[in-house]
Protein backbone atom coordinates (compact mmCIF):
# COMPACT_ATOMS: atom_id res chain seq x y z
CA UNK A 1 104.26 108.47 79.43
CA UNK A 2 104.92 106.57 83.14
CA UNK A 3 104.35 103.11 82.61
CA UNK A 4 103.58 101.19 85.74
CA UNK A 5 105.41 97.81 85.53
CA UNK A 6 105.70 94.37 87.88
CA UNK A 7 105.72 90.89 87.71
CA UNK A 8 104.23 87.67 88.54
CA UNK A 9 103.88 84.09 88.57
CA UNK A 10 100.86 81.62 87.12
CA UNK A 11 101.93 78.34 88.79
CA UNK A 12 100.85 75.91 86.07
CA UNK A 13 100.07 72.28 87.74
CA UNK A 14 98.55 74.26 90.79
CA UNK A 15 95.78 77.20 91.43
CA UNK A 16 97.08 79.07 88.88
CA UNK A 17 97.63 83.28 88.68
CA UNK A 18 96.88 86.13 90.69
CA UNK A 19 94.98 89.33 91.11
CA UNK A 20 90.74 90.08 91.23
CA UNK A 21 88.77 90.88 88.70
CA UNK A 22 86.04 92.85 90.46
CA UNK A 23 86.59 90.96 94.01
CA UNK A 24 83.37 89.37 93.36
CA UNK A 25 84.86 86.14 95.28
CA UNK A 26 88.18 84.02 94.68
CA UNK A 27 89.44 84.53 90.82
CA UNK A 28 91.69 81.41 88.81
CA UNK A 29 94.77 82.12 88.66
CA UNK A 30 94.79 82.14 84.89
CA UNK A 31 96.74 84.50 82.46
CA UNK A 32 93.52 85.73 81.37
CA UNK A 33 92.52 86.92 84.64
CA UNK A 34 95.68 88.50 85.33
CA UNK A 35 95.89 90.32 82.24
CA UNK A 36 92.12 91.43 83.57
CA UNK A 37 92.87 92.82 86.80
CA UNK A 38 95.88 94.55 85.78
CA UNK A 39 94.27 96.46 83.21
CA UNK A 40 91.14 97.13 85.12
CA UNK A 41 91.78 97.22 88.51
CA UNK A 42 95.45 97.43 89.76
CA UNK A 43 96.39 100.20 87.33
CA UNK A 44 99.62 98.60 85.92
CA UNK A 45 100.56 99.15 82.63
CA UNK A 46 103.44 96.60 81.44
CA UNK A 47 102.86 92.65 83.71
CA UNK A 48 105.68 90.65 83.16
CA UNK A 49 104.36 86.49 83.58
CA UNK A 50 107.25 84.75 84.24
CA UNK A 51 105.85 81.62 83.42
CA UNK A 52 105.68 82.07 79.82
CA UNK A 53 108.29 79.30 78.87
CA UNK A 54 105.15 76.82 79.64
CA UNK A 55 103.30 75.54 76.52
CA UNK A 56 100.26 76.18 78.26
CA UNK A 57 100.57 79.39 78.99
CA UNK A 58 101.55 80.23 75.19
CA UNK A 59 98.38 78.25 73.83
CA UNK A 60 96.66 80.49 76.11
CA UNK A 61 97.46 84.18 74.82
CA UNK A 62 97.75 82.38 71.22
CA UNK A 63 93.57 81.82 71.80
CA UNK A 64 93.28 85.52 72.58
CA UNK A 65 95.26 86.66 70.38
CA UNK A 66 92.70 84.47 67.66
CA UNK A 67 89.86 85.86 69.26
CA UNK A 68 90.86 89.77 68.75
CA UNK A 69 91.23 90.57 72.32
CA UNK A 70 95.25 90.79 72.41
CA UNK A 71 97.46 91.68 69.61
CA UNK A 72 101.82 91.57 69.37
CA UNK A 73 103.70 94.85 69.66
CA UNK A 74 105.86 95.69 67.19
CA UNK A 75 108.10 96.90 69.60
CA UNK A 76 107.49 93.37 71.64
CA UNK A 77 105.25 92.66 74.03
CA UNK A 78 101.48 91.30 73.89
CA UNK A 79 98.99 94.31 74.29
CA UNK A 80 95.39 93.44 76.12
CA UNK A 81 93.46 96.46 76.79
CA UNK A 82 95.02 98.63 78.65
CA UNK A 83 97.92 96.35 79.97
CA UNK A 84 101.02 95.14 78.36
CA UNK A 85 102.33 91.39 78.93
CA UNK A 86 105.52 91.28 78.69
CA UNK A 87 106.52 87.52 77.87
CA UNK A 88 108.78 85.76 80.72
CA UNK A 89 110.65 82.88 82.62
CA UNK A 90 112.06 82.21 85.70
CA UNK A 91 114.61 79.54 85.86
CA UNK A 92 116.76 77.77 88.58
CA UNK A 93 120.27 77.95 87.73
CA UNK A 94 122.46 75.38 89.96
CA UNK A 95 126.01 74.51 87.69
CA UNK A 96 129.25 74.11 88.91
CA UNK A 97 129.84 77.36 89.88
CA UNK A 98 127.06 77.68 92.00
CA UNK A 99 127.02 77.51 95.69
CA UNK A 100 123.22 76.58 95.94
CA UNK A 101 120.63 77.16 93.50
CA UNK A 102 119.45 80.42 91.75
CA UNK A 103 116.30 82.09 90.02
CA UNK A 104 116.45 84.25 87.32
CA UNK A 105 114.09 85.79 84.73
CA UNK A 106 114.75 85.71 81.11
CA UNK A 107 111.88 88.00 79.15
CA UNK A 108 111.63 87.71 75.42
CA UNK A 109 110.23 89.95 72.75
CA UNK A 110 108.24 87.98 70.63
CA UNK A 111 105.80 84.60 71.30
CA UNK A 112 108.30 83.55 68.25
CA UNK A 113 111.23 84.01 70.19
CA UNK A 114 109.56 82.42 73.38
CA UNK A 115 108.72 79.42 71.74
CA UNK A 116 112.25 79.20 70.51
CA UNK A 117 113.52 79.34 73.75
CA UNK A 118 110.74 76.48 75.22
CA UNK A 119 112.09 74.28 72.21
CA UNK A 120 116.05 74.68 73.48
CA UNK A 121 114.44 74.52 77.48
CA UNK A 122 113.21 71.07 76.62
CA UNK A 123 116.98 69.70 75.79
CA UNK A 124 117.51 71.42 79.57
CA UNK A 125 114.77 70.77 81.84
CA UNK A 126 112.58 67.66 82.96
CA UNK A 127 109.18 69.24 83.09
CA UNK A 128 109.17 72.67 80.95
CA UNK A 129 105.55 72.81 81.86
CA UNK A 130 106.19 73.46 85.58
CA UNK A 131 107.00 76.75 87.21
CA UNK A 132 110.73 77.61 87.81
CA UNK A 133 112.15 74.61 87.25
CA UNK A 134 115.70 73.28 87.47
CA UNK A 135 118.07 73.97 84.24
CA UNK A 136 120.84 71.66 83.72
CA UNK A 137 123.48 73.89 82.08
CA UNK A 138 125.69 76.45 82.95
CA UNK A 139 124.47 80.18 83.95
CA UNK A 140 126.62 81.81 81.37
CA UNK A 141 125.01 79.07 79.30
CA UNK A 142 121.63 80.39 79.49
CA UNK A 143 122.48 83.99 79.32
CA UNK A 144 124.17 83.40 76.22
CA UNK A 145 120.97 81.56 74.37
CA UNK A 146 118.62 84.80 76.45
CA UNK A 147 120.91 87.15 74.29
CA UNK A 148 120.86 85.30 71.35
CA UNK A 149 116.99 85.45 71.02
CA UNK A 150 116.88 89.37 71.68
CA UNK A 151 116.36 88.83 75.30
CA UNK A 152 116.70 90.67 78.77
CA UNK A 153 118.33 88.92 81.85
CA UNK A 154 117.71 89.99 85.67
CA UNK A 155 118.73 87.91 88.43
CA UNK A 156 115.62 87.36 90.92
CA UNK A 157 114.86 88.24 94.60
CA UNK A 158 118.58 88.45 94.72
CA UNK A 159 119.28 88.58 98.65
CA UNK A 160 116.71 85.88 99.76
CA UNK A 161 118.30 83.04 101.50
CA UNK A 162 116.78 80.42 99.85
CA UNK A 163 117.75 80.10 95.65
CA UNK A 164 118.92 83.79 94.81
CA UNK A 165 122.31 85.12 93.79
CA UNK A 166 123.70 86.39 97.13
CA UNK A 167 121.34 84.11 99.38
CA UNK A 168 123.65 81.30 98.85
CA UNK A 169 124.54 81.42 95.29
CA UNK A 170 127.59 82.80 95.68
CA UNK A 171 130.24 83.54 98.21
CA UNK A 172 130.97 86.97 97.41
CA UNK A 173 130.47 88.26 94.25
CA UNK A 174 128.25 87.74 90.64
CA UNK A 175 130.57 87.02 88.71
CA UNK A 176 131.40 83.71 90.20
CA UNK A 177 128.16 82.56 88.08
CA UNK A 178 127.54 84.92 85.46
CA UNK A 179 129.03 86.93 82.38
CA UNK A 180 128.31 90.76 84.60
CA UNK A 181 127.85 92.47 80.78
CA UNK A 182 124.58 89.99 80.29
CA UNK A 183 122.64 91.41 82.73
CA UNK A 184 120.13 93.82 82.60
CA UNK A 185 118.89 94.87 85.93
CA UNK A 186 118.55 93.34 89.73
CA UNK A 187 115.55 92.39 91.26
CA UNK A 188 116.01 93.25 94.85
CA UNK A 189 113.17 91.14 96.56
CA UNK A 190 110.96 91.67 99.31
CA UNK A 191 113.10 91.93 102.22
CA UNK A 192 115.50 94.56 100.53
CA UNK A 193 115.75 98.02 98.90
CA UNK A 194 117.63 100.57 97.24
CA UNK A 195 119.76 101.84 99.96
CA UNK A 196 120.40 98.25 101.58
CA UNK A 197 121.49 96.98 97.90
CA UNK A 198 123.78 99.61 97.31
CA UNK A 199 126.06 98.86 100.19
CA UNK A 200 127.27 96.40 97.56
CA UNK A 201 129.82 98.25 95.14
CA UNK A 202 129.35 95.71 92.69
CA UNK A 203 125.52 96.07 92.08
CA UNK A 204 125.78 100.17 91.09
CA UNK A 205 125.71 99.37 87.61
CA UNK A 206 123.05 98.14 87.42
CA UNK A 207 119.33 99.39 87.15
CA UNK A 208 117.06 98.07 90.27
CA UNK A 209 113.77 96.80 89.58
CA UNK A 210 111.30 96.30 92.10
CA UNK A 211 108.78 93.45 91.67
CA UNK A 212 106.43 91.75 93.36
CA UNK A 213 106.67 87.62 92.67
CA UNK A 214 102.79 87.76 93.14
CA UNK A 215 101.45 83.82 93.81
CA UNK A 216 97.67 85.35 94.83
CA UNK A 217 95.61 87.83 93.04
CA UNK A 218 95.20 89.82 95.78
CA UNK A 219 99.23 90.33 95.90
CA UNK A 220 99.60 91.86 92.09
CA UNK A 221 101.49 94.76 92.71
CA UNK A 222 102.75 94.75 96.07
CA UNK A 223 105.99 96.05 94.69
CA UNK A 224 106.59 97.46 90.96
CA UNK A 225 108.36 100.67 89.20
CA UNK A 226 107.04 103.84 87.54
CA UNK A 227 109.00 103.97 84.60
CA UNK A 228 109.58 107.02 81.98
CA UNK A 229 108.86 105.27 78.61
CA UNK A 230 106.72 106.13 75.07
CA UNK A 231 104.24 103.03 75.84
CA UNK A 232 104.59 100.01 77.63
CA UNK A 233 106.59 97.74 75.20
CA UNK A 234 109.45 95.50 75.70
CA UNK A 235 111.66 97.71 73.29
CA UNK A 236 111.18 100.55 75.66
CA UNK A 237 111.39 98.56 78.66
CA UNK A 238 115.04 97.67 77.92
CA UNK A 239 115.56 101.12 76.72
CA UNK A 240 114.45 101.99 80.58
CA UNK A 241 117.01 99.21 81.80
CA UNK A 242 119.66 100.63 80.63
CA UNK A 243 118.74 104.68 80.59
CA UNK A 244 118.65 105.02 76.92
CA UNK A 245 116.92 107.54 74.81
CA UNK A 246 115.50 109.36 77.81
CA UNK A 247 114.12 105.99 79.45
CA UNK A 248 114.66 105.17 82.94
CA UNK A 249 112.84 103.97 85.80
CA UNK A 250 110.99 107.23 87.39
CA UNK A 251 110.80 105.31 90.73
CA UNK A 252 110.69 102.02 92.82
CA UNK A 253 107.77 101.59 94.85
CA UNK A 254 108.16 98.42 97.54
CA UNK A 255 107.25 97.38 100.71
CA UNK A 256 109.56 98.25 103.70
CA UNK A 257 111.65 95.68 103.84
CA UNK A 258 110.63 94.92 107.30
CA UNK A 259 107.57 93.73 105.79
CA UNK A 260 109.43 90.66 103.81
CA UNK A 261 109.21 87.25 104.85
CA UNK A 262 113.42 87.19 105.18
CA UNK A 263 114.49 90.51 106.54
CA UNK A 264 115.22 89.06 110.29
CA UNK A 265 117.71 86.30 110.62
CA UNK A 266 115.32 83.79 112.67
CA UNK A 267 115.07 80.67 114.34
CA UNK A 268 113.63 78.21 111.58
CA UNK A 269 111.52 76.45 114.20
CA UNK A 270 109.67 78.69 116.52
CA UNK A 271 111.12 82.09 114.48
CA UNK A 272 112.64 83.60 117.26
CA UNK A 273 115.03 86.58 116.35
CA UNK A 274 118.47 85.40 116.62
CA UNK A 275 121.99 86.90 115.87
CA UNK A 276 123.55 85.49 112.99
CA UNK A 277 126.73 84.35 115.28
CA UNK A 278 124.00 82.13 117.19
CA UNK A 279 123.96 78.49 116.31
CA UNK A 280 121.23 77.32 118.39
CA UNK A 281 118.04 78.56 119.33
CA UNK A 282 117.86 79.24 123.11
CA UNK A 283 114.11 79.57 122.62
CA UNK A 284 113.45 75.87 121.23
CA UNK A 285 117.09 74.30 120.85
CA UNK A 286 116.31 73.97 117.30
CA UNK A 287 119.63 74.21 115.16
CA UNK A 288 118.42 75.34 111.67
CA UNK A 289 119.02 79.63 111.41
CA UNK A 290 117.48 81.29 108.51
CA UNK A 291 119.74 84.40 108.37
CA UNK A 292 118.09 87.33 107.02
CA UNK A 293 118.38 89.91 104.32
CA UNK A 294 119.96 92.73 106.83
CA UNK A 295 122.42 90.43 107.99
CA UNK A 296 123.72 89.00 104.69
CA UNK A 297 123.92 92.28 103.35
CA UNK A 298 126.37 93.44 106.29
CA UNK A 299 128.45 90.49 105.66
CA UNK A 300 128.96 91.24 101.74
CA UNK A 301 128.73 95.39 101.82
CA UNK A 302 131.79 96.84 100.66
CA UNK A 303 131.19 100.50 100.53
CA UNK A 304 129.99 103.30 103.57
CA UNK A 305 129.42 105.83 101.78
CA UNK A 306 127.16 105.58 98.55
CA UNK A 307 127.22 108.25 95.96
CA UNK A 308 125.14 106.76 93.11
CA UNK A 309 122.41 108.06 91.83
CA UNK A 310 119.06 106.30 92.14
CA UNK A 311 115.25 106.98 91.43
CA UNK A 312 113.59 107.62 94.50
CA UNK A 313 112.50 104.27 96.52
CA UNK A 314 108.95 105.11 98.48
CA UNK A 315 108.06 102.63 100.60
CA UNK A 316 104.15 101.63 100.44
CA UNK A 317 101.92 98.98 101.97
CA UNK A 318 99.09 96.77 100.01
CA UNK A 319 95.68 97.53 101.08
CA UNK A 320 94.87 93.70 102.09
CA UNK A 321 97.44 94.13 105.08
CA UNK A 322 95.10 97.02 106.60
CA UNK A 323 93.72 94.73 108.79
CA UNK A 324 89.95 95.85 108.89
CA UNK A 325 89.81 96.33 105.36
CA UNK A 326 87.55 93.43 103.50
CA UNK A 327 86.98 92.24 100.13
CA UNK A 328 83.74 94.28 99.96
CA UNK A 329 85.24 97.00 101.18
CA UNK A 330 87.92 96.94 98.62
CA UNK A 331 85.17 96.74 96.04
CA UNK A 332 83.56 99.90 96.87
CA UNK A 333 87.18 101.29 96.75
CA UNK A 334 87.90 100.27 93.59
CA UNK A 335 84.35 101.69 92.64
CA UNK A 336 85.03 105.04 93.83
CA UNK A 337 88.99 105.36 92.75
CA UNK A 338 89.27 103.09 90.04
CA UNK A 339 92.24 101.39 91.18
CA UNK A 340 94.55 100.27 93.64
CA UNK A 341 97.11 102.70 92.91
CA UNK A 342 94.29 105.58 93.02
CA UNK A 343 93.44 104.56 96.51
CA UNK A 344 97.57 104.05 97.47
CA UNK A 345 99.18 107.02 96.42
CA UNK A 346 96.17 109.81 95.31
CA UNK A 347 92.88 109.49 96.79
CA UNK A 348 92.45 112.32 99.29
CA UNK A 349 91.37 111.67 102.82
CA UNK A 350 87.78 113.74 102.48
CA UNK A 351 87.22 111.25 99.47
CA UNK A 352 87.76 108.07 101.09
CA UNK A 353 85.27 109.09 103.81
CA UNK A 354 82.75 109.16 101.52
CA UNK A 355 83.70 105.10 101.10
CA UNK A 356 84.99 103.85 104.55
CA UNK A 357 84.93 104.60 107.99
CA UNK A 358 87.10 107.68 109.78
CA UNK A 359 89.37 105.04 110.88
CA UNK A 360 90.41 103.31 108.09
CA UNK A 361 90.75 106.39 105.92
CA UNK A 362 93.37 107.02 108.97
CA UNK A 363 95.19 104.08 108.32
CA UNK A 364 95.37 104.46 104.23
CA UNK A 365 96.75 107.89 105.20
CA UNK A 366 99.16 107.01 107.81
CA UNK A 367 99.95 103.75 105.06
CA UNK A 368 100.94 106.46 102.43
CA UNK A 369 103.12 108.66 104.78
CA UNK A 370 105.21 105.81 106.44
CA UNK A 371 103.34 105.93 109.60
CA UNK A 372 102.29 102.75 110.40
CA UNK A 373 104.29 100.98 113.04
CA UNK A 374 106.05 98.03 110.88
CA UNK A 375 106.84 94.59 112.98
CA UNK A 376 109.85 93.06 111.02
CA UNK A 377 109.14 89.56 109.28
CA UNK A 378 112.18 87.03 109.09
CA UNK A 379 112.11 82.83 108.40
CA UNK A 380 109.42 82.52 105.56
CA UNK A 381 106.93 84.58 107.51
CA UNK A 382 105.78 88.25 106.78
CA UNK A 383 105.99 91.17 108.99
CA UNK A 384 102.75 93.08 110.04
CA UNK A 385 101.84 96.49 110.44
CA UNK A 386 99.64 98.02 113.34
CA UNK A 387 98.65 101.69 113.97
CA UNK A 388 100.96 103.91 115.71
């Protein structure tokens, strides 16, 4: 089957989770709810909550597991009606081989294994019940203890300038930090894709996932993979990983990078675009540059010419950026196609005028075949899209 697959984050302490339920009005961010909307309305099929380290968060799937409405995989992973969970963390790494500080996501099979692994995080951390919290180790550390309990390890966001791998993590290369043979696929982050990754010789060994670090329900599934598996299961989503038994990732679907909040290299101040040789804004005289995605990657590419082989990338927008398309709106949508994806990649034009006006079914259209004029984003704020 093709298994639809991203990720996202609950925020415990905070609001807490993302996508809608029915968009019948502003939903908790809960794991519950999440598990909800990507079963019933996003159309995803395996939801990796990378905030699973949190005692909180495992009391929570422990009560629905109790109550008969989620059940373990055999195979790993915590099945809720249509949707998989797959059980995760993201952690800061920042040891002595570190440059500045770094995210990664460790997903484990079992809620035995997680637990496990919050018991050792508690002899590394301050506050395990927080989100992405500092670890006070070493990265080769933590992928070790990941391994030991069965687990998968993928560096996050990598390229973003602020805690990620290549952002300032390192100088030049991953294996300052980590052990390269404990790693099990890159996230490449808003502000990047396939082709832009792959300028990096280092990175073609690896499998590229694309997944959308969703802090808003509305955001589930900006980005996320199609992936060739038997069911959604974390068994078959490391098979997929690493392109065993006929698994692999079928292909990425992300937002043009243009559309990330780090793609330009910016003024930090008044965000005016700025060459990365600049060292003061002549817009506002400010002095702190947020270089971008684009322009990191041209300082570390090492390769022209890329022959490896890669799962097609298709670049796609999320409905809430159409600008004239509401909440209700997106009900009656979600009414007609049954979900997001439906109304993304399938619905045909003739359809969605039975729903919305001439002019918006334009703009889904024009959304689906890379048509919409994109307006590059760059110092913590997104780009935009307007019609051509």
């Amino acid at each position: 089957m093709n298994t639809y697959f991203t990720d996202m984050h609950i925020h415990i302490g905070r609001d807490m989770y993302n996508k809608p339920v029915k968009i019948t009005g502003a939903k908790t961010l809960t794991l519950t709810n999440i598990l909800k909307e990507s079963s019933r309305n996003k159309g995803i099929d395996l939801i990796g909550v990378i905030d699973c380290h949190a005692p909180a968060v495992q009391q929570e799937i422990k009560q629905l597991v109790a109550k008969g409405e989620a059940y373990e995989l055999v195979d790993g992973g915590i099945r809720f009606e249509k949707a998989t969970l797959l059980l995760g963390s993201e952690i800061e790494i920042y040891d002595e081989n570190c440059h500045g500080p770094i995210h990664v996501l460790c997903y484990l099979p079992t809620l035995e294994n997680m637990g496990y692994f919050s018991e050792w995080l508690t002899t590394k951390m301050k506050n395990i019940t927080l989100s992405s919290q500092r670890y006070y180790g070493s990265a080769k550390e933590l992928q070790y203890k990941v391994k030991e309990l069965e687990g998968i390890f993928i560096p996050a966001h990598v390229f973003t300038p602020f805690k990620s791998l290549y952002g300032k993590g390192v100088k030049k290369s991953l294996t300052e930090v980590f052990d390269k043979d404990l790693i099990d696929g890159i996230e490449l982050g808003l502000s990047s894709d396939t082709e832009m990754a792959d300028q990096i010789s280092e990175l073609h060994q690896f499998t590229f996932v694309t997944n959308s670090d969703a802090h808003s329900l509305a955001k589930i599934g900006r980005e996320y993979q199609e992936i060739y598996m038997e069911e959604p299961s974390f068994k078959e989503f490391y098979f997929a990983l690493h392109h065993a038994y006929g698994r692999s990732i079928k292909q990425n679907f992300g937002m043009n990078p243009r559309l990330g909040k780090y793609h330009t290299t910016v003024c930090n101040h008044c965000l005016t675009e700025l060459r990365t040789d600049v060292k003061q804004c002549p817009n506002c005289g400010s002095k702190t540059i947020i270089k971008g995605v684009f322009d990191r990657i041209q300082e570390l590419k090492d390769i022209e010419v890329n022959d490896v082989s890669r799962p097609p990338y298709l670049y796609q927008v999320p409905l809430e950026y159409l600008p004239t398309l509401g909440p209700k709106t997106y009900g009656k949508l979600l009414e007609r196609f049954q979900t997001e994806m439906n109304v993304i990649h399938h619905a045909p034009f003739e359809e969605l005028l039975a729903v919305v006006s001439e002019k918006l079914a334009h703009a889904i259209i024009d959304m689906r075949e890379g048509k919409l004029k994109v307006n590059a984003g760059g110092g913590g704020k997104y780009g935009t899209i307007s019609p051509n």
